[in-house]
Protein backbone atom coordinates (compact mmCIF):
# COMPACT_ATOMS: atom_id res chain seq x y z
CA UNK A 1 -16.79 90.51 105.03
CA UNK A 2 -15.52 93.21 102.16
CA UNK A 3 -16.94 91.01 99.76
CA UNK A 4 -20.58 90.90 101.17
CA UNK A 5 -20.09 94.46 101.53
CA UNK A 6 -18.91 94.29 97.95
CA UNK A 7 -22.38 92.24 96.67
CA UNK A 8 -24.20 94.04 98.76
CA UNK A 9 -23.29 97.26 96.89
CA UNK A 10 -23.84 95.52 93.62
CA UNK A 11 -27.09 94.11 94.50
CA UNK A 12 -28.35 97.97 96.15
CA UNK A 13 -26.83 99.33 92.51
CA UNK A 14 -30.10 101.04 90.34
CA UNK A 15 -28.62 100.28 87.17
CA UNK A 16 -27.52 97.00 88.18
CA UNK A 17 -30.93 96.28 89.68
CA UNK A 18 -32.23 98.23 86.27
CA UNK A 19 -30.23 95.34 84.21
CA UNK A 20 -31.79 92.38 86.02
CA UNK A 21 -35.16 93.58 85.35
CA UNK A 22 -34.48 95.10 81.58
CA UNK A 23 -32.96 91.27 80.92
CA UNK A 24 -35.52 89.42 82.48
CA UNK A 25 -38.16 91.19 80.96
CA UNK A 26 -36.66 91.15 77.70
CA UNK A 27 -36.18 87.62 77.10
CA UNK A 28 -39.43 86.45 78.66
CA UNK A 29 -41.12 88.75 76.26
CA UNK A 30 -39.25 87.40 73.46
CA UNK A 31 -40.06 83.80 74.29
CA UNK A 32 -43.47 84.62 74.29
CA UNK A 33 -43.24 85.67 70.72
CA UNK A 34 -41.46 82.51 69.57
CA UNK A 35 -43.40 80.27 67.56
CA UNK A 36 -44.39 77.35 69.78
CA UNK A 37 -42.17 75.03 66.98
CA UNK A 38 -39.24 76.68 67.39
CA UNK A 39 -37.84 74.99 70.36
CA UNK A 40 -33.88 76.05 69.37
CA UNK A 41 -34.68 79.87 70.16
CA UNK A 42 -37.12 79.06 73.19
CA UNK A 43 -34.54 77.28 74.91
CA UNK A 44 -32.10 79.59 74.23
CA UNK A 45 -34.25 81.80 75.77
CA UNK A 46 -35.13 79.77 78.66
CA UNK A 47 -31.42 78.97 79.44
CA UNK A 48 -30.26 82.83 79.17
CA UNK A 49 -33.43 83.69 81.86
CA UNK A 50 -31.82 80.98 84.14
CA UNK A 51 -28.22 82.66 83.28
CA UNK A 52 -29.47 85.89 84.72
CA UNK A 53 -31.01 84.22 87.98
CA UNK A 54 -27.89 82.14 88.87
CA UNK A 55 -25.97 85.20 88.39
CA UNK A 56 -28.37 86.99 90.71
CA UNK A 57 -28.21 84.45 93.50
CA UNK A 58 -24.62 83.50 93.11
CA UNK A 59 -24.45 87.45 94.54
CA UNK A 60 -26.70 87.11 96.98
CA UNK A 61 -25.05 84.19 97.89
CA UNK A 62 -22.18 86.21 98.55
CA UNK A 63 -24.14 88.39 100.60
CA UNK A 64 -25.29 85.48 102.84
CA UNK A 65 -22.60 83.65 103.43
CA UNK A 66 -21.04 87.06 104.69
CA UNK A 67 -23.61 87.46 107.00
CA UNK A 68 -23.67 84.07 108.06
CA UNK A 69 -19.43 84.76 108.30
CA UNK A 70 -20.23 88.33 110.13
CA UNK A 71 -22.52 86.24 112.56
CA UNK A 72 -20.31 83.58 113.63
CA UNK A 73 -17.68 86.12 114.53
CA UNK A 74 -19.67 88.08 116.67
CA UNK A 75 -20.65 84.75 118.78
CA UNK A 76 -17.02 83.66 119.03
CA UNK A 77 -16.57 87.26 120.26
CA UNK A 78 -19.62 87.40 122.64
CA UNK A 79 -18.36 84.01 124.06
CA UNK A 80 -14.81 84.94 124.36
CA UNK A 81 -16.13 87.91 126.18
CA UNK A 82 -18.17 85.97 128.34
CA UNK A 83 -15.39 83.60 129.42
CA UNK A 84 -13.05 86.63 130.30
CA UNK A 85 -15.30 87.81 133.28
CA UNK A 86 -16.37 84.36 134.39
């Protein structure tokens, strides 16, 4: 659970959110610029974009599967409470 809390934080961060955006922004506007022929830069390009979006959902991966983690826990304690006063 710390490290949802953890990506959480990182994901709620301005300047990390700031980054994302700067990035993103930043290499689709250069792609756009590249000459149509040069495929070397455009899929450099293309491949740093997808960089920056597996980076941004391997975190909020994080973040799910700690929810998903946090969830489970509180069934296994609603049920063990359950089974106490039955």
């Amino acid at each position: 659970m710390a490290r949802a809390e953890r990506a959480t934080a990182l994901l709620n961060n301005e300047i990390l959110q700031e980054a994302f955006t700067y990035l993103d922004d930043q290499f689709v506007q250069a792609w756009r610029y590249t000459a149509v022929s040069n495929t070397e830069d455009r899929e450099r390009l293309y491949n740093l974009c997808q960089a920056l979006q597996s980076l941004k959902g391997y975190i909020e991966g994080v973040v799910t599967d700690g929810k998903m983690a946090q969830a489970q826990l509180n069934e296994l304690k609603n049920s063990q409470k359950y089974e106490k006063r039955n």
